[in-house]
PDB file of N, CA and C in Angstrom:
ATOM      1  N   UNK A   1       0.809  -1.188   0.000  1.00  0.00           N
ATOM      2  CA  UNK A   1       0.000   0.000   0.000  1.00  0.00           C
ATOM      3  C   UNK A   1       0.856   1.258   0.000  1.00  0.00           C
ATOM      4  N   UNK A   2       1.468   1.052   0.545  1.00  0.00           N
ATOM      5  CA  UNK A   2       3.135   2.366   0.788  1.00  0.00           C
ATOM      6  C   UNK A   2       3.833   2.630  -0.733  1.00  0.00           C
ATOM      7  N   UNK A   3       3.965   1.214  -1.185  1.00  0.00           N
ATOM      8  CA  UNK A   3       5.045   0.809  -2.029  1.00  0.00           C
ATOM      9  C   UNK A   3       3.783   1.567  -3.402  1.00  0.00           C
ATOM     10  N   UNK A   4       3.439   1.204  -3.602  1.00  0.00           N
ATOM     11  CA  UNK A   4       2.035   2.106  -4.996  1.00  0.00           C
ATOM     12  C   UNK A   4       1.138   3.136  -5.077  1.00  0.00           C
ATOM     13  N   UNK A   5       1.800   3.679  -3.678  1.00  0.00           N
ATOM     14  CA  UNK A   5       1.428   4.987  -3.309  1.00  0.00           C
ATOM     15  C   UNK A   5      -0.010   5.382  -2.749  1.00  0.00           C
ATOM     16  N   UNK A   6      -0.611   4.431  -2.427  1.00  0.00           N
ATOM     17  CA  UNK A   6      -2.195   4.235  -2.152  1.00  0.00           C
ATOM     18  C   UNK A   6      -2.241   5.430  -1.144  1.00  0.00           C
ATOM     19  N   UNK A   7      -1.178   5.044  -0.223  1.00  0.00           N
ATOM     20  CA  UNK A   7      -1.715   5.908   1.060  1.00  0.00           C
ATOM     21  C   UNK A   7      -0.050   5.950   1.529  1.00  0.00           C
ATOM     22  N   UNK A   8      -0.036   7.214   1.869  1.00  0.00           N
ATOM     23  CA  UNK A   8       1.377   8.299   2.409  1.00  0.00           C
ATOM     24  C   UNK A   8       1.831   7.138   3.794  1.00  0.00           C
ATOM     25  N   UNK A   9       0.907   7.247   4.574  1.00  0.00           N
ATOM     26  CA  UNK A   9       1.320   5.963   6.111  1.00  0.00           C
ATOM     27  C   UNK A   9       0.302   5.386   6.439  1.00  0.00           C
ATOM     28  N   UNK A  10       0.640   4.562   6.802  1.00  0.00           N
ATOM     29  CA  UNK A  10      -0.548   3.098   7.261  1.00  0.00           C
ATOM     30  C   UNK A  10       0.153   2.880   9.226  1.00  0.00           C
ATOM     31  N   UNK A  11      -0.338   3.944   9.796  1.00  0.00           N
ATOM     32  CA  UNK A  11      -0.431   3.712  11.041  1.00  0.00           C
ATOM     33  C   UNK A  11      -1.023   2.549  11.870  1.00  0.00           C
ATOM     34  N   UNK A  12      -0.505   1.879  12.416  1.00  0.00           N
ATOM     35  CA  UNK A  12      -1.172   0.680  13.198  1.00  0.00           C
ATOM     36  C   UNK A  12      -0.970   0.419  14.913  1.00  0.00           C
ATOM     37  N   UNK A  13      -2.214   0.528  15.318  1.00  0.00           N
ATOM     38  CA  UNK A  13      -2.047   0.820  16.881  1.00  0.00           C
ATOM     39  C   UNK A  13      -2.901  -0.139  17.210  1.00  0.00           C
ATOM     40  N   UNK A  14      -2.516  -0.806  18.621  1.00  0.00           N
ATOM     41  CA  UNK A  14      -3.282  -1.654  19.178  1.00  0.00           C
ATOM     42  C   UNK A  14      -3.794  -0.857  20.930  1.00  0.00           C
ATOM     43  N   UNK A  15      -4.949  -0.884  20.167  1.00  0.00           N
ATOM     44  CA  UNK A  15      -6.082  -0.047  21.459  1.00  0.00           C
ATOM     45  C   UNK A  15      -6.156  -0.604  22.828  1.00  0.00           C
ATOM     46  N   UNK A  16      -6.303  -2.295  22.653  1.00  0.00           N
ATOM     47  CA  UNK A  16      -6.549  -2.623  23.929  1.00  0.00           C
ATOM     48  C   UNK A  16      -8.289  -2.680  24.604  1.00  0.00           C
ATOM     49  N   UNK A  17      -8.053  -3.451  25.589  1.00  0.00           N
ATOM     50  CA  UNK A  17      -9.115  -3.203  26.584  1.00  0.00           C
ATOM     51  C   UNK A  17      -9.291  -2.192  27.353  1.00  0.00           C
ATOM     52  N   UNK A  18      -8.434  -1.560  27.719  1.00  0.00           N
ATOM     53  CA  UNK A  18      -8.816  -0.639  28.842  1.00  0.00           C
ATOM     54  C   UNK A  18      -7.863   0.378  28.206  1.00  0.00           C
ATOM     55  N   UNK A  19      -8.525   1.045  26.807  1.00  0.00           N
ATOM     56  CA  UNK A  19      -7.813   1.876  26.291  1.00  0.00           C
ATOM     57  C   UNK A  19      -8.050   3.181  26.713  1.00  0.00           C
ATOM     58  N   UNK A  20      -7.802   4.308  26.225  1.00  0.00           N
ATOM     59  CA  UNK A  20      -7.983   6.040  26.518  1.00  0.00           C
ATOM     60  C   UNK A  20      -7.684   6.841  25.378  1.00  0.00           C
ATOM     61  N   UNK A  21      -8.426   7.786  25.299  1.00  0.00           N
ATOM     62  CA  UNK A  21      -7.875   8.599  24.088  1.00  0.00           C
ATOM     63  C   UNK A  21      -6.624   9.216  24.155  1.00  0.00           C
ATOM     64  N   UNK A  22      -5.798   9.521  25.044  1.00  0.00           N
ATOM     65  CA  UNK A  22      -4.624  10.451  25.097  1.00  0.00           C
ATOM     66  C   UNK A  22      -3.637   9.014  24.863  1.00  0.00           C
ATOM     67  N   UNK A  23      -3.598   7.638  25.230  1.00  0.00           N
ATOM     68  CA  UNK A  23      -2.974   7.139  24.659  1.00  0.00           C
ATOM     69  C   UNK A  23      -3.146   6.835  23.309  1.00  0.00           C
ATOM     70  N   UNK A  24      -4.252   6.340  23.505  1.00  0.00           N
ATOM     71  CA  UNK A  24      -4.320   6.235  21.422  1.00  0.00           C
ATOM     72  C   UNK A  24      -3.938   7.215  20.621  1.00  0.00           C
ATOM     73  N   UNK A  25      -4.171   8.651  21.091  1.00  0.00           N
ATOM     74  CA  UNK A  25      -3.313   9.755  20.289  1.00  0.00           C
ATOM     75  C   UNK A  25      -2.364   9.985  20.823  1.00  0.00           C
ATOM     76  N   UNK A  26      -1.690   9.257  21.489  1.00  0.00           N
ATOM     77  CA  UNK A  26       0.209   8.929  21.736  1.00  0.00           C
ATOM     78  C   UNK A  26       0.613   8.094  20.892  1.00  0.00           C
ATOM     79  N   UNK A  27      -0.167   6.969  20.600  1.00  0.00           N
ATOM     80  CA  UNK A  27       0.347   6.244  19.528  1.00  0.00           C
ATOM     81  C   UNK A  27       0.295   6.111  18.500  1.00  0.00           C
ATOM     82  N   UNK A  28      -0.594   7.092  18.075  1.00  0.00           N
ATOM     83  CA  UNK A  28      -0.584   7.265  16.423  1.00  0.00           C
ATOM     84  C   UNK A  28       0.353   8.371  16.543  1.00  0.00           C
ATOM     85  N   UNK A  29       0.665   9.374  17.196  1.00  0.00           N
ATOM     86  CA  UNK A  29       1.233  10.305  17.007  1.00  0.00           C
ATOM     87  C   UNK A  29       2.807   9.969  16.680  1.00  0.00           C
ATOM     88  N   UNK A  30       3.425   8.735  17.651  1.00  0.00           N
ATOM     89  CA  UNK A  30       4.594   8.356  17.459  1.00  0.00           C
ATOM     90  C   UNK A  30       4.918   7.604  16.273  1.00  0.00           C
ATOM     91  N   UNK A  31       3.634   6.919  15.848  1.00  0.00           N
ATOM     92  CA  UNK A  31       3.524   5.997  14.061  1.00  0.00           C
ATOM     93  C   UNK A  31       3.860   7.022  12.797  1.00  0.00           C
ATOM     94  N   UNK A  32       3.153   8.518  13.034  1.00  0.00           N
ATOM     95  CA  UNK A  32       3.372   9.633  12.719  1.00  0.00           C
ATOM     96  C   UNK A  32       4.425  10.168  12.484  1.00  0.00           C
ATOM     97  N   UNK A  33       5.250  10.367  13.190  1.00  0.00           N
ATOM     98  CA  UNK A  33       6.230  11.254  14.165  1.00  0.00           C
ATOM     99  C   UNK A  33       6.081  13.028  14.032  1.00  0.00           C
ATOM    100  N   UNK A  34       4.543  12.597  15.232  1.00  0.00           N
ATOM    101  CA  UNK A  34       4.338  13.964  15.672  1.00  0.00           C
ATOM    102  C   UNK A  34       4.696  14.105  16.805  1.00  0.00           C
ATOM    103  N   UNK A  35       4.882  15.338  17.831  1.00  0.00           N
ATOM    104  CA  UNK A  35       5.316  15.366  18.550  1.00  0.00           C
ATOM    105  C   UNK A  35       3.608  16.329  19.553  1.00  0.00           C
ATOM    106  N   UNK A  36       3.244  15.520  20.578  1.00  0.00           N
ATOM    107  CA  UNK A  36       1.772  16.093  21.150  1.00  0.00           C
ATOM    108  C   UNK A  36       1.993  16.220  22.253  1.00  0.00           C
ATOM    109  N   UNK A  37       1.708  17.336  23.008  1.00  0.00           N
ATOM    110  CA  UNK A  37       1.819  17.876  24.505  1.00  0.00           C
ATOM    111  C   UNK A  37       0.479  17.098  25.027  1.00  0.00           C
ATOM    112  N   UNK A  38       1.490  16.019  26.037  1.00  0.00           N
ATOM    113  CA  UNK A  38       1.028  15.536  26.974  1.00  0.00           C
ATOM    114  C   UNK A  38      -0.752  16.285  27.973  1.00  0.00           C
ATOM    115  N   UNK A  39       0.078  17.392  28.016  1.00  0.00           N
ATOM    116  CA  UNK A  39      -1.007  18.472  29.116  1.00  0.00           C
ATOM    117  C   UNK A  39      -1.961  18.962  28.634  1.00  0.00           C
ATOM    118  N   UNK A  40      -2.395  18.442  27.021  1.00  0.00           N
ATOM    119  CA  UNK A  40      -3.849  19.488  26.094  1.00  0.00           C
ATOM    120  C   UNK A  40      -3.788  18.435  25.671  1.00  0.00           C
ATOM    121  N   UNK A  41      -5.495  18.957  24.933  1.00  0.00           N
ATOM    122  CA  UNK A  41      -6.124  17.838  24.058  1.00  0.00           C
ATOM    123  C   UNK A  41      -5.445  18.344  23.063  1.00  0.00           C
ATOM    124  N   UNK A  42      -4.899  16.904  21.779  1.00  0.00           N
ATOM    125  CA  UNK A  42      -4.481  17.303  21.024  1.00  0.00           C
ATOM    126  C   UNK A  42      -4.833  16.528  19.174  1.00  0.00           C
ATOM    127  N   UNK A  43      -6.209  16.261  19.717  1.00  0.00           N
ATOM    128  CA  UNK A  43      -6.518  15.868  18.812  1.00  0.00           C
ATOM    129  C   UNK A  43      -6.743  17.187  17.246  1.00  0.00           C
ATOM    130  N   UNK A  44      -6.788  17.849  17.477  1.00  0.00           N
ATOM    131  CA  UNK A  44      -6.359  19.200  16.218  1.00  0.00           C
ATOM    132  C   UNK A  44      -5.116  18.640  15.788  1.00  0.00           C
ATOM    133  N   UNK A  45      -4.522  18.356  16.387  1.00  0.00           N
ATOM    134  CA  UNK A  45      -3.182  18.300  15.493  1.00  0.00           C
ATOM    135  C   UNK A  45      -2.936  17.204  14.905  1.00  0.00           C
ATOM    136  N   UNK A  46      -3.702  15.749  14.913  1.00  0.00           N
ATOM    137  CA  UNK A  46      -3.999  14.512  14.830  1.00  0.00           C
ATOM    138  C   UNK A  46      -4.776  14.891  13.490  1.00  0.00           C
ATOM    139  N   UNK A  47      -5.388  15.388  13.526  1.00  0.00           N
ATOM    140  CA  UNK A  47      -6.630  15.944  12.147  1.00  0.00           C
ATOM    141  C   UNK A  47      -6.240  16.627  11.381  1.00  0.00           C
ATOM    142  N   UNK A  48      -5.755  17.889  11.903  1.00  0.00           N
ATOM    143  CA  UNK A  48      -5.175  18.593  10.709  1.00  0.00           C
ATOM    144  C   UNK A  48      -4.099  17.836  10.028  1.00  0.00           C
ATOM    145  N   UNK A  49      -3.222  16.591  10.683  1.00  0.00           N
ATOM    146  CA  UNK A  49      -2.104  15.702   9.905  1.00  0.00           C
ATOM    147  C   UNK A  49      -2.985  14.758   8.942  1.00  0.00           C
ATOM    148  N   UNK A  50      -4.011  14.868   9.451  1.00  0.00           N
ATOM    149  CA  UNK A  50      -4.688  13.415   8.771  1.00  0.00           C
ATOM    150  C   UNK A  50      -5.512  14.237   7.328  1.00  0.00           C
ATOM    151  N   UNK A  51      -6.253  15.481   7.512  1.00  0.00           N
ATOM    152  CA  UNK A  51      -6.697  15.982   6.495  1.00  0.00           C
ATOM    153  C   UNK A  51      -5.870  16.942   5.749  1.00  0.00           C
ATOM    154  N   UNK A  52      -4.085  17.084   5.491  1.00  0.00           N
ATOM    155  CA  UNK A  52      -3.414  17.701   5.073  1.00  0.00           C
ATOM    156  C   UNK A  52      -3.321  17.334   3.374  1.00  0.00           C
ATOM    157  N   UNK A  53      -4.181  16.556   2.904  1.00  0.00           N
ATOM    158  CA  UNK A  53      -4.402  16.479   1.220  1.00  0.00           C
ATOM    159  C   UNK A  53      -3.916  14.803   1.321  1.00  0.00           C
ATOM    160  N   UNK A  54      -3.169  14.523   1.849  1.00  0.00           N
ATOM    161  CA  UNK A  54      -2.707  13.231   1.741  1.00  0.00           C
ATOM    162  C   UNK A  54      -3.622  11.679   2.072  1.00  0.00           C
ATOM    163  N   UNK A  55      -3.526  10.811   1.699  1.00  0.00           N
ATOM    164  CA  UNK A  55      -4.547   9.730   2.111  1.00  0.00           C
ATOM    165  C   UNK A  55      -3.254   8.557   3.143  1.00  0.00           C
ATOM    166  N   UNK A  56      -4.603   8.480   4.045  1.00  0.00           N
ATOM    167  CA  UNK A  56      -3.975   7.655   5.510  1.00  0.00           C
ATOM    168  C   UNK A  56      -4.821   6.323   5.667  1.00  0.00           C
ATOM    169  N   UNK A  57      -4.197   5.099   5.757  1.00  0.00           N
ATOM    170  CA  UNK A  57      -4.845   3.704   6.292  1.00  0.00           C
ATOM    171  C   UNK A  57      -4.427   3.896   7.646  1.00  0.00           C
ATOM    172  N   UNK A  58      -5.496   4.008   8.770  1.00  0.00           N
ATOM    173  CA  UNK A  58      -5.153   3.634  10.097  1.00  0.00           C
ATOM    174  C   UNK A  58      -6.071   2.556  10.505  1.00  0.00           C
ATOM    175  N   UNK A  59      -4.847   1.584  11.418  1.00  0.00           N
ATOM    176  CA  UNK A  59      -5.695   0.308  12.056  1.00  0.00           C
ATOM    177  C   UNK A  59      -5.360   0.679  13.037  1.00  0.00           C
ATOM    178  N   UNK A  60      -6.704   0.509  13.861  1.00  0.00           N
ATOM    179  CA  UNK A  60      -6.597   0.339  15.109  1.00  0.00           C
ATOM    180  C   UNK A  60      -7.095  -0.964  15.971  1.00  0.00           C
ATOM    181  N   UNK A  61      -6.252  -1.829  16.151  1.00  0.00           N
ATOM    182  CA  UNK A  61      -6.207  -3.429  16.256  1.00  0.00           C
ATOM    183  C   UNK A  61      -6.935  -3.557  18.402  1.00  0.00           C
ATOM    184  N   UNK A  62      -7.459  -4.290  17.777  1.00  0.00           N
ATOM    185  CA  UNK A  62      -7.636  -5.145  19.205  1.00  0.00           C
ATOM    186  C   UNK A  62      -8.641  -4.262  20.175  1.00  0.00           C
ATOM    187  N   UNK A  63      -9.851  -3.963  19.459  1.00  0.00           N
ATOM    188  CA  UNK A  63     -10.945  -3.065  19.959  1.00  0.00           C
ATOM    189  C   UNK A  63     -11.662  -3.975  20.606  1.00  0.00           C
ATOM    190  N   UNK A  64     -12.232  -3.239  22.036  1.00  0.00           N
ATOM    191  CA  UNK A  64     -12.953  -4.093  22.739  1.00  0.00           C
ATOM    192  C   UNK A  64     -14.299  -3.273  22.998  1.00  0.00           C
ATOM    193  N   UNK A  65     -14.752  -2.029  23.115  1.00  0.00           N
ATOM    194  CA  UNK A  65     -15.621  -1.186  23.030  1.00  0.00           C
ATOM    195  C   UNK A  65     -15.501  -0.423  22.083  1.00  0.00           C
ATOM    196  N   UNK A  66     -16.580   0.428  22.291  1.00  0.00           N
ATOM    197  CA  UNK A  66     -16.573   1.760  21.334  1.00  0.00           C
ATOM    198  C   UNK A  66     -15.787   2.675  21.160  1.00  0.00           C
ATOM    199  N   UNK A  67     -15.592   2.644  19.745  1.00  0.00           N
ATOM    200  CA  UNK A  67     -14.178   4.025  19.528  1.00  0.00           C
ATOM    201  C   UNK A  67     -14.770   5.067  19.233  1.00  0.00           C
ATOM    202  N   UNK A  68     -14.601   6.269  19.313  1.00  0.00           N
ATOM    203  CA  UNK A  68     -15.013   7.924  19.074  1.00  0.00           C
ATOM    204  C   UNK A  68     -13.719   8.034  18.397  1.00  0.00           C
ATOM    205  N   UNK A  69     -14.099   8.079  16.981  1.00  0.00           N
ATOM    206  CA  UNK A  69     -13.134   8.454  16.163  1.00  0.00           C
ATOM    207  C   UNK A  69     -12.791   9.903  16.045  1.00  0.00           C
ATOM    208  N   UNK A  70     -13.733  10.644  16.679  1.00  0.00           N
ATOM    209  CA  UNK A  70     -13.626  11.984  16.699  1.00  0.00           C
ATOM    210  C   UNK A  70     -13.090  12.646  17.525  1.00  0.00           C
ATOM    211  N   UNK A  71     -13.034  12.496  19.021  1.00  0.00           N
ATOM    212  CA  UNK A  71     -12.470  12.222  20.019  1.00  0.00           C
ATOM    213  C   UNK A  71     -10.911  12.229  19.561  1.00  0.00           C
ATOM    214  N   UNK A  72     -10.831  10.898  19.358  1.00  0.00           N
ATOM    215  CA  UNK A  72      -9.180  10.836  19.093  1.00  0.00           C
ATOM    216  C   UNK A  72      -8.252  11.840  17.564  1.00  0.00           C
ATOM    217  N   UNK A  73      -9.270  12.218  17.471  1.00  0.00           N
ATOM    218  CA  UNK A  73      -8.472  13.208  16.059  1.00  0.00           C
ATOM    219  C   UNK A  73      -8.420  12.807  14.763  1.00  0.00           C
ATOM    220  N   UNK A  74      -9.463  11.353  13.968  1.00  0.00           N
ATOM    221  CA  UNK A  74      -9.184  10.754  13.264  1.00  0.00           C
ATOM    222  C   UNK A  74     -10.167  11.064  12.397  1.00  0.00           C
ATOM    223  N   UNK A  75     -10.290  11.751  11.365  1.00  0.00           N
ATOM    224  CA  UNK A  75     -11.384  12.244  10.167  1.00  0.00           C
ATOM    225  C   UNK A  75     -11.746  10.787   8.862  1.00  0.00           C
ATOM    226  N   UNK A  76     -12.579  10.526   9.746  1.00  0.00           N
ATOM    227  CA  UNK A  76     -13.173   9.494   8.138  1.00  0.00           C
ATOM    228  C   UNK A  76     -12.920   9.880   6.518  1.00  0.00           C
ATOM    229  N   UNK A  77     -12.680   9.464   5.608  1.00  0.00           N
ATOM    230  CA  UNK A  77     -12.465   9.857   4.259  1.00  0.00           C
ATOM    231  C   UNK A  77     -13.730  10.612   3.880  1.00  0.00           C
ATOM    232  N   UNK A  78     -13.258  11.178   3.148  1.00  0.00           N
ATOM    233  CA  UNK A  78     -14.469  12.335   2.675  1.00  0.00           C
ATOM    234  C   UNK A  78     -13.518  12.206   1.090  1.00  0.00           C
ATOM    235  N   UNK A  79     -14.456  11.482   0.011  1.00  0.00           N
ATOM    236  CA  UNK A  79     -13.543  11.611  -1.243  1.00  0.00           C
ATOM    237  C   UNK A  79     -11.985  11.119  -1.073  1.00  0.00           C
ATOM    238  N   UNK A  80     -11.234  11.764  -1.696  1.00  0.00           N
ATOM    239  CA  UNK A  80      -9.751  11.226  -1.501  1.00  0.00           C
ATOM    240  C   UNK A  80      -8.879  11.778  -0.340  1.00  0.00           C
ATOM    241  N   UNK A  81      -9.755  12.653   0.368  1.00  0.00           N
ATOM    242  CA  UNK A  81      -9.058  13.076   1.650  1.00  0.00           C
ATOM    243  C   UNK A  81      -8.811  12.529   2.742  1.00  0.00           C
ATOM    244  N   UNK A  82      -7.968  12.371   3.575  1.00  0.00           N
ATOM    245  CA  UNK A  82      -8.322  11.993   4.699  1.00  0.00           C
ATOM    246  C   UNK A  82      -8.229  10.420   5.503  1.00  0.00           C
ATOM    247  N   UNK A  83      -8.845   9.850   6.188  1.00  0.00           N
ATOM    248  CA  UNK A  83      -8.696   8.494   6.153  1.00  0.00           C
ATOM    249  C   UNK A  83      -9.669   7.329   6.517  1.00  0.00           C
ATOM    250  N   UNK A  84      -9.176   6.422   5.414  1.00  0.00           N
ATOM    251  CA  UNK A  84      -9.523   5.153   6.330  1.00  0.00           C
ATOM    252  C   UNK A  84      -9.692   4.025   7.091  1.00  0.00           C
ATOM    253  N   UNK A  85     -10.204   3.954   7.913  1.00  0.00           N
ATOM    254  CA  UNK A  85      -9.611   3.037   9.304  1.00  0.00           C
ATOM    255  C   UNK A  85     -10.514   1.708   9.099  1.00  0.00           C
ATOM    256  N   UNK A  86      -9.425   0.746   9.528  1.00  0.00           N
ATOM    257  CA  UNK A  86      -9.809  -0.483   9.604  1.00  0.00           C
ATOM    258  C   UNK A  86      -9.926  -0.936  11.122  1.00  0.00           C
ATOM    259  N   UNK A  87     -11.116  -1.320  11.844  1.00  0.00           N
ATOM    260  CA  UNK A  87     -10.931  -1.975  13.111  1.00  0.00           C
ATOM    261  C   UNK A  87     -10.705  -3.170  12.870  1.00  0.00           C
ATOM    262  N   UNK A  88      -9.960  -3.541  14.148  1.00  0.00           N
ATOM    263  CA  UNK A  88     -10.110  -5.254  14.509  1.00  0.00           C
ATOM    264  C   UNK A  88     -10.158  -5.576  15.751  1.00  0.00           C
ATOM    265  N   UNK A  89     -11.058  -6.218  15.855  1.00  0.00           N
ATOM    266  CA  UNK A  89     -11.898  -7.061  17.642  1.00  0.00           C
ATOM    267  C   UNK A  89     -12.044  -8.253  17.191  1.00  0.00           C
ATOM    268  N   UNK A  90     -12.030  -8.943  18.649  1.00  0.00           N
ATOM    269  CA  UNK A  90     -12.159 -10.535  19.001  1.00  0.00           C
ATOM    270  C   UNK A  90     -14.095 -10.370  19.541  1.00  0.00           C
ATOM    271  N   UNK A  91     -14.295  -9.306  19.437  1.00  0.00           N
ATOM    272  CA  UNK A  91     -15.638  -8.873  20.273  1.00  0.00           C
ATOM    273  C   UNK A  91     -16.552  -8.698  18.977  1.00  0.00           C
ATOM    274  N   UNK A  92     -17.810  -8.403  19.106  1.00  0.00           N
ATOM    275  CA  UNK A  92     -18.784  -8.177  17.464  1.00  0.00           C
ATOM    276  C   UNK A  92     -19.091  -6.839  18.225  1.00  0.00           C
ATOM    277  N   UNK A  93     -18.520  -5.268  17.492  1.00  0.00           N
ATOM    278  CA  UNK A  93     -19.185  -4.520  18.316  1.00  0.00           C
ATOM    279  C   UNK A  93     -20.379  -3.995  17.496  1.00  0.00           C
ATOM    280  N   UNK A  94     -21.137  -3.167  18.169  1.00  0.00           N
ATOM    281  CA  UNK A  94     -22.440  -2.887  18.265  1.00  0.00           C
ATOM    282  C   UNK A  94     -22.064  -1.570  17.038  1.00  0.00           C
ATOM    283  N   UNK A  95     -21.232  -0.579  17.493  1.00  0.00           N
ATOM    284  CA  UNK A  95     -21.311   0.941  16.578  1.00  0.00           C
ATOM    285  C   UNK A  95     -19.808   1.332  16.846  1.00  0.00           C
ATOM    286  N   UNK A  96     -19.275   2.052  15.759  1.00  0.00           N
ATOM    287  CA  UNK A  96     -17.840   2.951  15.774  1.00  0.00           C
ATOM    288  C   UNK A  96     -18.737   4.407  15.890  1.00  0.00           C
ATOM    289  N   UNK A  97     -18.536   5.400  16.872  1.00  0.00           N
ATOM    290  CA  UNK A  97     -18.771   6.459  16.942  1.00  0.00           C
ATOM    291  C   UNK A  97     -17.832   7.123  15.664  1.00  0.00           C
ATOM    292  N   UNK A  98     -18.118   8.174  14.973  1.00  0.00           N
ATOM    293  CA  UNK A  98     -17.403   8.641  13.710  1.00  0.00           C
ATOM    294  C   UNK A  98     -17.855  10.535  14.367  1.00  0.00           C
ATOM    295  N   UNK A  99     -17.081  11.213  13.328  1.00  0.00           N
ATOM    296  CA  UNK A  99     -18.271  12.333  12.968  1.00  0.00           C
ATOM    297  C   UNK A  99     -18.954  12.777  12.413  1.00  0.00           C
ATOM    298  N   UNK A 100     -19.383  11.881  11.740  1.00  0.00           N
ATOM    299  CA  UNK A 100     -20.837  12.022  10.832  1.00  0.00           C
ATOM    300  C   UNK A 100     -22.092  11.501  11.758  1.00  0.00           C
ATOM    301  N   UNK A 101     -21.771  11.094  13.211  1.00  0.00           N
ATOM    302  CA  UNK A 101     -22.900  10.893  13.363  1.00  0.00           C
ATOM    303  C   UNK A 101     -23.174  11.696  14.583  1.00  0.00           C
ATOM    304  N   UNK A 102     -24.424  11.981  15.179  1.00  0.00           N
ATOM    305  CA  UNK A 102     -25.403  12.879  16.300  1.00  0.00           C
ATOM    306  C   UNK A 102     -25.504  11.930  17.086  1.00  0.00           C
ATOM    307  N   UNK A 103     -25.071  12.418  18.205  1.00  0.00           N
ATOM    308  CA  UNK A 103     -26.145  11.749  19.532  1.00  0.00           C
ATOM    309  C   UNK A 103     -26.637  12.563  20.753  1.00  0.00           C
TER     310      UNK A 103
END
């Protein structure tokens, strides 16, 4: 996918059970190599990397609940912008929170 240019980086993070958003945007950030202050939310800077024109595969492996993709800084594809994420669980979950959706 790298090698034919599909997508600029194919970030791959394993979430876990008893995951958090400030780690999950520690670890994409380091797949990245962004550099995110610990002490703020820093999902802006997670987004603006992800919607900078370029196309991104992110996995985020080993989901056991619900992810808020929005939350963590991660913009669904919109056309060729942006990205898209592949989950993987041992679990059948119910919904991926995104931001396209209301609650």
């Amino acid at each position: 996918m790298l090698d034919d240019g599909t997508f600029k980086q194919v970030p791959l993070v394993a979430v876990s059970k008893d995951h958090n958003v400030k780690d999950i945007q520690k670890k994409l950030a380091d797949k990245l190599n962004l550099t995110l202050d610990a002490t703020k939310d820093e999902k802006g800077k997670l987004w603006n990397k992800f919607k900078n024109g370029e196309k991104y595969l992110v996995i985020l492996d080993d989901i056991w609940e619900e992810v808020d993709l929005k939350a963590i800084g991660i913009p669904v594809m919109e056309g060729n912008i942006g990205c898209k994420v592949v989950l993987t669980s041992r679990k059948e979950l119910r919904f991926v929170k995104n931001h396209n959706e209301s609650r």
